[in-house]
PDB file of N, CA and C in Angstrom:
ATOM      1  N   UNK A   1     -28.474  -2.743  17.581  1.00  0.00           N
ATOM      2  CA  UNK A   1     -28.009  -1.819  16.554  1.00  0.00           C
ATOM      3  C   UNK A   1     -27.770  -2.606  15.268  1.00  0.00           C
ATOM      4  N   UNK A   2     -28.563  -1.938  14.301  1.00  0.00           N
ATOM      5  CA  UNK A   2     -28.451  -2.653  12.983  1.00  0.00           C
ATOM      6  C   UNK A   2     -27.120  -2.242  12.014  1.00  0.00           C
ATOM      7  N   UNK A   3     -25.989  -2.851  11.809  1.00  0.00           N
ATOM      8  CA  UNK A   3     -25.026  -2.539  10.816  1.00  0.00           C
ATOM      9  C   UNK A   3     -25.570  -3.115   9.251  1.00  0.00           C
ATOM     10  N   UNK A   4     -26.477  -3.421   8.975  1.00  0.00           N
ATOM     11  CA  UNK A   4     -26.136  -3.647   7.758  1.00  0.00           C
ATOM     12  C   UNK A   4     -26.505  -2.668   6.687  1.00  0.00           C
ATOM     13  N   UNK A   5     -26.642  -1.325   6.592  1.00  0.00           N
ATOM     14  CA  UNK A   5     -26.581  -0.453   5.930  1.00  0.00           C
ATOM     15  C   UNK A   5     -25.169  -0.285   5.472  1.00  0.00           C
ATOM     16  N   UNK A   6     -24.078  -0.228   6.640  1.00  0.00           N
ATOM     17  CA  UNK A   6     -22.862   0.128   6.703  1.00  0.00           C
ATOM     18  C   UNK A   6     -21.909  -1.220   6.014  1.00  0.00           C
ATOM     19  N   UNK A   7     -22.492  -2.393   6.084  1.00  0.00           N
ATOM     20  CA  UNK A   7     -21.746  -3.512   5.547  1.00  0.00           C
ATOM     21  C   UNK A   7     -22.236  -3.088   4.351  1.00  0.00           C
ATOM     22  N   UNK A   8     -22.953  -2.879   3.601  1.00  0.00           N
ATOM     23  CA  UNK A   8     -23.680  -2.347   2.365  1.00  0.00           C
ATOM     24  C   UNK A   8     -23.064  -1.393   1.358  1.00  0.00           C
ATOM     25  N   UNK A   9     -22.422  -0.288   2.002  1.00  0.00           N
ATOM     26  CA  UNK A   9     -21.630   0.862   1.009  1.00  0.00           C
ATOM     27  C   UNK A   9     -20.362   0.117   1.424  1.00  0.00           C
ATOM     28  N   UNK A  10     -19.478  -0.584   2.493  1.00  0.00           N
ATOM     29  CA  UNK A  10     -18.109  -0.758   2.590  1.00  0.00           C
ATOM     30  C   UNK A  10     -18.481  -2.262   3.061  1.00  0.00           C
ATOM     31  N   UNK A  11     -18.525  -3.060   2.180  1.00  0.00           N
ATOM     32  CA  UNK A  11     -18.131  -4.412   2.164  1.00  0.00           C
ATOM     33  C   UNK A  11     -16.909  -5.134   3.021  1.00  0.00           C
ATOM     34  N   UNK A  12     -15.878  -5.062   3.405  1.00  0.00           N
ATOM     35  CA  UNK A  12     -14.997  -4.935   3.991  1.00  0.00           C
ATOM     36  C   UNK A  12     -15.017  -4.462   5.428  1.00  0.00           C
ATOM     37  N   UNK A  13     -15.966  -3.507   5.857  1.00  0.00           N
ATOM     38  CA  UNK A  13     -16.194  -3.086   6.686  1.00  0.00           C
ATOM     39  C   UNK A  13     -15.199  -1.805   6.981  1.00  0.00           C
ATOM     40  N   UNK A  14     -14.673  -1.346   6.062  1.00  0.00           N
ATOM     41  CA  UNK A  14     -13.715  -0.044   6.183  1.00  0.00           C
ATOM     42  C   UNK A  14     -13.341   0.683   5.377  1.00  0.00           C
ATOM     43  N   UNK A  15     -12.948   0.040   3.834  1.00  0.00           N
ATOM     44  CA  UNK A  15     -12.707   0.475   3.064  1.00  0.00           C
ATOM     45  C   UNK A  15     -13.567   1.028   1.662  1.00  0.00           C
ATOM     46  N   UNK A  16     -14.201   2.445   1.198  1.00  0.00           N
ATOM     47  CA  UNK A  16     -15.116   2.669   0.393  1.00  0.00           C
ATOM     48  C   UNK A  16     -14.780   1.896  -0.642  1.00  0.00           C
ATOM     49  N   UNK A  17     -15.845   1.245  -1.640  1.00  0.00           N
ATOM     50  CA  UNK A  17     -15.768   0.444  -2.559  1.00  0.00           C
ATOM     51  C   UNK A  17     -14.840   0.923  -3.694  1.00  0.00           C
ATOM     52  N   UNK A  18     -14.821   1.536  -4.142  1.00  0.00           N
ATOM     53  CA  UNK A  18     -14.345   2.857  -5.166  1.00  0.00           C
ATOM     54  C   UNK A  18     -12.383   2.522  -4.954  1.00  0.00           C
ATOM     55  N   UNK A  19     -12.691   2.847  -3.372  1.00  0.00           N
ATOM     56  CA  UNK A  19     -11.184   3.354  -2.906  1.00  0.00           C
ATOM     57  C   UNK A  19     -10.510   1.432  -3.340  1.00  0.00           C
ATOM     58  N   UNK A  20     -11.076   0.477  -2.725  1.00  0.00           N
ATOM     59  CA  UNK A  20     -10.643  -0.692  -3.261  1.00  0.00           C
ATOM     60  C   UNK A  20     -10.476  -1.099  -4.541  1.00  0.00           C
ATOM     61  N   UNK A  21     -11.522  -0.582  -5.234  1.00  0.00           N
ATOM     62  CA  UNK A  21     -11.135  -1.008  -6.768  1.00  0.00           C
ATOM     63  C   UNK A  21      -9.864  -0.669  -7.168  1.00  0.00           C
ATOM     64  N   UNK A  22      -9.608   0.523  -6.701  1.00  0.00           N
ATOM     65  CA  UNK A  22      -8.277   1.393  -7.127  1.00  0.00           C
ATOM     66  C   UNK A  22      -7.328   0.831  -6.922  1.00  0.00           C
ATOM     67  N   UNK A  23      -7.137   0.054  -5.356  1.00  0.00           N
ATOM     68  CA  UNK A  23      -6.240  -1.074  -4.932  1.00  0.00           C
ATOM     69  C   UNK A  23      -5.598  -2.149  -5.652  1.00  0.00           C
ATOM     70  N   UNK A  24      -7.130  -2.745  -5.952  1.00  0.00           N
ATOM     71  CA  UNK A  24      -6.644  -4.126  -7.144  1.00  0.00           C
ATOM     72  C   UNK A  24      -5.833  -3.307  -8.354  1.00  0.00           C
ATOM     73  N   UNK A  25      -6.668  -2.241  -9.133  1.00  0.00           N
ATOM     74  CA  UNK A  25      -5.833  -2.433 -10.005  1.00  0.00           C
ATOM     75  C   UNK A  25      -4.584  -2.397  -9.919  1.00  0.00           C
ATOM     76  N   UNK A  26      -4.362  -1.537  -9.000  1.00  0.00           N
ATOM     77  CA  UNK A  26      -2.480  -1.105  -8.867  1.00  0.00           C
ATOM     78  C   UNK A  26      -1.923  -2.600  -8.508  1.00  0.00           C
ATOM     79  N   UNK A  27      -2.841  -3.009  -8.148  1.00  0.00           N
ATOM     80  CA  UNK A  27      -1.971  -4.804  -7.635  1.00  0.00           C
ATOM     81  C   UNK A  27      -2.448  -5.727  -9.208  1.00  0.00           C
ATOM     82  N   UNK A  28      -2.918  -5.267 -10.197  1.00  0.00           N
ATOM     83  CA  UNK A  28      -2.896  -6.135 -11.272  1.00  0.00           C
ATOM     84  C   UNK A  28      -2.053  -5.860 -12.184  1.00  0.00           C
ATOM     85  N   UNK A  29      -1.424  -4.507 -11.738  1.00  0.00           N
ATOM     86  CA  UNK A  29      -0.410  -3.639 -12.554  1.00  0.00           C
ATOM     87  C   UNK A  29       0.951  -4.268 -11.992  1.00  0.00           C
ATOM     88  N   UNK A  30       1.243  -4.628 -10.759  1.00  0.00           N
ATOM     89  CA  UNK A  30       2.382  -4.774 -10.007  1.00  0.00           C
ATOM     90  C   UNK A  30       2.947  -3.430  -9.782  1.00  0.00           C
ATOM     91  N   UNK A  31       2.189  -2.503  -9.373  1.00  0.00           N
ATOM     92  CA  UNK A  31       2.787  -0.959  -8.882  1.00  0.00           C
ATOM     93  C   UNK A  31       3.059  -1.252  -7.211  1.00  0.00           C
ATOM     94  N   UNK A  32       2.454  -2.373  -6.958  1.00  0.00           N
ATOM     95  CA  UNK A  32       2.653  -2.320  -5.379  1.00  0.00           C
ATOM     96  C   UNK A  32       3.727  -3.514  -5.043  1.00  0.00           C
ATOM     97  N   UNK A  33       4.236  -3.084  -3.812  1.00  0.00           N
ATOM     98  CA  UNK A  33       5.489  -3.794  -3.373  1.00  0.00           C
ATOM     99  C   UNK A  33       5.453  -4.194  -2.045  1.00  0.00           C
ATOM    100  N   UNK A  34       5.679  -5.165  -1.359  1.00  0.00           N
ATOM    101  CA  UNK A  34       5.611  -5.093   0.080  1.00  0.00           C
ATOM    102  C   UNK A  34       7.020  -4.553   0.443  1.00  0.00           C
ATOM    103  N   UNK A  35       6.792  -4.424   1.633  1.00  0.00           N
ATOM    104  CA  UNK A  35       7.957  -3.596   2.489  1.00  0.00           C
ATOM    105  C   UNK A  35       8.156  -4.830   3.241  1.00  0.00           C
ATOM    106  N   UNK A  36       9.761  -5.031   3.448  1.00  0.00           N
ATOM    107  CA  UNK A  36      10.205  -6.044   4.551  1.00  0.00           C
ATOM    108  C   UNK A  36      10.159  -5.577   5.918  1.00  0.00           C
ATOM    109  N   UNK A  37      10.475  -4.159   6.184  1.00  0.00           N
ATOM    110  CA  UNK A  37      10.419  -3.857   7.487  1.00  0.00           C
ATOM    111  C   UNK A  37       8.848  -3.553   7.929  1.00  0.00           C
ATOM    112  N   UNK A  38       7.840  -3.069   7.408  1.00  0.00           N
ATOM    113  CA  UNK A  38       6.694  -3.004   8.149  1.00  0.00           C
ATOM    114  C   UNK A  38       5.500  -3.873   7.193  1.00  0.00           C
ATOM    115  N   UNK A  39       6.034  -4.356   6.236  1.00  0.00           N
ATOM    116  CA  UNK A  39       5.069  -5.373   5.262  1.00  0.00           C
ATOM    117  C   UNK A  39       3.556  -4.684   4.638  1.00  0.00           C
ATOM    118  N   UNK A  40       4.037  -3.645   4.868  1.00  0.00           N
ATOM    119  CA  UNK A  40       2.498  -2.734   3.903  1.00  0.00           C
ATOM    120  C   UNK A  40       2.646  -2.785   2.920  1.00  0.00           C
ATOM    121  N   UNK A  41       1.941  -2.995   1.941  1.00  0.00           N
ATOM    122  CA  UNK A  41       1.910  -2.960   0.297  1.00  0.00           C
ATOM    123  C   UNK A  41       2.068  -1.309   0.014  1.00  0.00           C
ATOM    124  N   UNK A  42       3.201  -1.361  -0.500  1.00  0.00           N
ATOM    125  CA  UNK A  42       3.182   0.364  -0.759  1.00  0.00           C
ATOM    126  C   UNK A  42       4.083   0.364  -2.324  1.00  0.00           C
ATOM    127  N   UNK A  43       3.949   1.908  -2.927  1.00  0.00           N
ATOM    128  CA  UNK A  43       4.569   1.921  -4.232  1.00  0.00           C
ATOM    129  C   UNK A  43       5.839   2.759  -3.168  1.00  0.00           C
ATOM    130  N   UNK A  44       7.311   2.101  -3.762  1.00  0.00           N
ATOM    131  CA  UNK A  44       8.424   2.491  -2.589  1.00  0.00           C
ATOM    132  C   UNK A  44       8.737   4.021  -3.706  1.00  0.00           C
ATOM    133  N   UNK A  45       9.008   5.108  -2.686  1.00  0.00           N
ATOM    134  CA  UNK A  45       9.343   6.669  -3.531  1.00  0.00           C
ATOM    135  C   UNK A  45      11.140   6.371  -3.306  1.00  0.00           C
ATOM    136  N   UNK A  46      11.455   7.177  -4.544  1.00  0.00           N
ATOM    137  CA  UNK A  46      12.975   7.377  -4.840  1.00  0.00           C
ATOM    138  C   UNK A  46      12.855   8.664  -3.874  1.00  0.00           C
ATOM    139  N   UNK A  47      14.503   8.462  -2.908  1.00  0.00           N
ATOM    140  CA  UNK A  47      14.801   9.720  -2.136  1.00  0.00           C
ATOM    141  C   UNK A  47      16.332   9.986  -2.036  1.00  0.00           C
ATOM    142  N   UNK A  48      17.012  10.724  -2.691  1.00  0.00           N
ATOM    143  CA  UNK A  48      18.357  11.097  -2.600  1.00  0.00           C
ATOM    144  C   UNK A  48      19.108   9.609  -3.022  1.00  0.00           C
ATOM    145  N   UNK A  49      19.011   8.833  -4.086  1.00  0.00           N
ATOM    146  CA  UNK A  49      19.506   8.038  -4.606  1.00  0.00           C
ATOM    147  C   UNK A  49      19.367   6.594  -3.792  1.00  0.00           C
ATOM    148  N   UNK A  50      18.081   6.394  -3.612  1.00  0.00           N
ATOM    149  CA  UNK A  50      17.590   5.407  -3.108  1.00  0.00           C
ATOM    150  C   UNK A  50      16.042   5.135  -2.969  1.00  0.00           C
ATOM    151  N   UNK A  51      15.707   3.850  -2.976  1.00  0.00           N
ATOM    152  CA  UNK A  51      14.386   3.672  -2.889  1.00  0.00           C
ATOM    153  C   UNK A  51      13.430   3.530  -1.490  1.00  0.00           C
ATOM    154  N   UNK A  52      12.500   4.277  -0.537  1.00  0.00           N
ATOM    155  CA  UNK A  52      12.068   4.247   0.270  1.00  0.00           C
ATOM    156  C   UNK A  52      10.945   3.789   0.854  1.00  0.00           C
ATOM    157  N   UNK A  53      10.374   3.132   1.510  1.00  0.00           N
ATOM    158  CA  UNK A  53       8.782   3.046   1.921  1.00  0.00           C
ATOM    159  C   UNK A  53       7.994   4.276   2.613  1.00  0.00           C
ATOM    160  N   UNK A  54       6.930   4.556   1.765  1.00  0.00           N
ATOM    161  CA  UNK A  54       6.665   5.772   1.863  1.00  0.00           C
ATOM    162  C   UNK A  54       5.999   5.687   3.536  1.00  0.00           C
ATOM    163  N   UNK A  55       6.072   4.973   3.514  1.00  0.00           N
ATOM    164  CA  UNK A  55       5.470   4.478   5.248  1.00  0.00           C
ATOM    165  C   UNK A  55       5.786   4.211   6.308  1.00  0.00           C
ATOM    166  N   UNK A  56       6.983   3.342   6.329  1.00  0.00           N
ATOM    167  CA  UNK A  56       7.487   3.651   7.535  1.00  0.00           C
ATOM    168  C   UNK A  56       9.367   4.179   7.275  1.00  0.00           C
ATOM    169  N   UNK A  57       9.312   4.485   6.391  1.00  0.00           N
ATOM    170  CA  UNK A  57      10.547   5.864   5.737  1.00  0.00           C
ATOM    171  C   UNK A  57      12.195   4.736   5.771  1.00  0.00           C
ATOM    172  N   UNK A  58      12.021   3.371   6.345  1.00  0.00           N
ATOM    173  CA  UNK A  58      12.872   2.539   5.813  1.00  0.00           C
ATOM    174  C   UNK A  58      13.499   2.267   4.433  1.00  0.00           C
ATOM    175  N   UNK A  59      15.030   2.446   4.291  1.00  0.00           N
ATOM    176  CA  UNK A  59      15.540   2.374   2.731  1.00  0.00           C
ATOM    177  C   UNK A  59      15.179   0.559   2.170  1.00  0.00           C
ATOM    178  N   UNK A  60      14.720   0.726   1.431  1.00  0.00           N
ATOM    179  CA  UNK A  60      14.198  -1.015   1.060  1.00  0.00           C
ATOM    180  C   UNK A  60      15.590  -1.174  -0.111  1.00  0.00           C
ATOM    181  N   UNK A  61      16.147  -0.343  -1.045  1.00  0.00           N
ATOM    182  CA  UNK A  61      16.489  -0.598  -2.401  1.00  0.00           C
ATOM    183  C   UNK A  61      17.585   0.386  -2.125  1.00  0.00           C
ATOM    184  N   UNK A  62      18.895   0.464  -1.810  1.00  0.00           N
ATOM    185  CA  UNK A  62      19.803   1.396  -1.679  1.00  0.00           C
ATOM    186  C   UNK A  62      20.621   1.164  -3.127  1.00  0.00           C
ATOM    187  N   UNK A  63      21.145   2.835  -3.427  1.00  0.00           N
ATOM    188  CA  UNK A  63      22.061   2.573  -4.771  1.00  0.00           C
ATOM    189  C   UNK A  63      23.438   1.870  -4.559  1.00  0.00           C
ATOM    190  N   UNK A  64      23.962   1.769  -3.395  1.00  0.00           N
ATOM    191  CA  UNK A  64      24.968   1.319  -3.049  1.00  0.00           C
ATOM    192  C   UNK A  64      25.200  -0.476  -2.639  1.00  0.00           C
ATOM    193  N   UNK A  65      23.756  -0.579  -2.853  1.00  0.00           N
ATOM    194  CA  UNK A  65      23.662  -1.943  -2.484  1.00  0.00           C
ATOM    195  C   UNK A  65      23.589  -2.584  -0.696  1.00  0.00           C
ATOM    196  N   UNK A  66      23.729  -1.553  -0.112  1.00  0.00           N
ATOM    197  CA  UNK A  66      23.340  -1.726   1.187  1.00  0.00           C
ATOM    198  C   UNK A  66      21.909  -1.509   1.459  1.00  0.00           C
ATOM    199  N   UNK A  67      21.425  -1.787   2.729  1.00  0.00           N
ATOM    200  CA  UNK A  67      20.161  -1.189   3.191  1.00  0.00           C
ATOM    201  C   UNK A  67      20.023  -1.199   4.823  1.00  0.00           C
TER     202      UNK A  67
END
């Protein structure tokens, strides 16, 4: 079985080219953040006076200074 059509549109082997570009930039911007509890690069969402990982729903940035 020949893959190299498929190495061809997704370089990476998963991710559409397009969808990566989009990646870097947000990482040349510094919009992305890692998460300490599950370490995904994610932009963290504000939720009821705190900052969250939209991913695995851990408070990273609490207003109270806890987490």
């Amino acid at each position: 079985m020949d893959h190299s059509e498929e190495n061809k549109s997704k370089p990476d082997g998963g991710i559409d080219p397009e969808e990566l570009t989009k990646l870097f930039e947000k990482l040349k911007l510094n919009k992305f953040q890692f998460c300490p509890y599950c370490q995904s690069a994610v932009e963290y969402i504000w939720v009821h006076g705190h900052y969250q990982c939209p991913k695995c729903k851990n408070v990273v940035i609490s207003c109270c200074g806890e987490s």
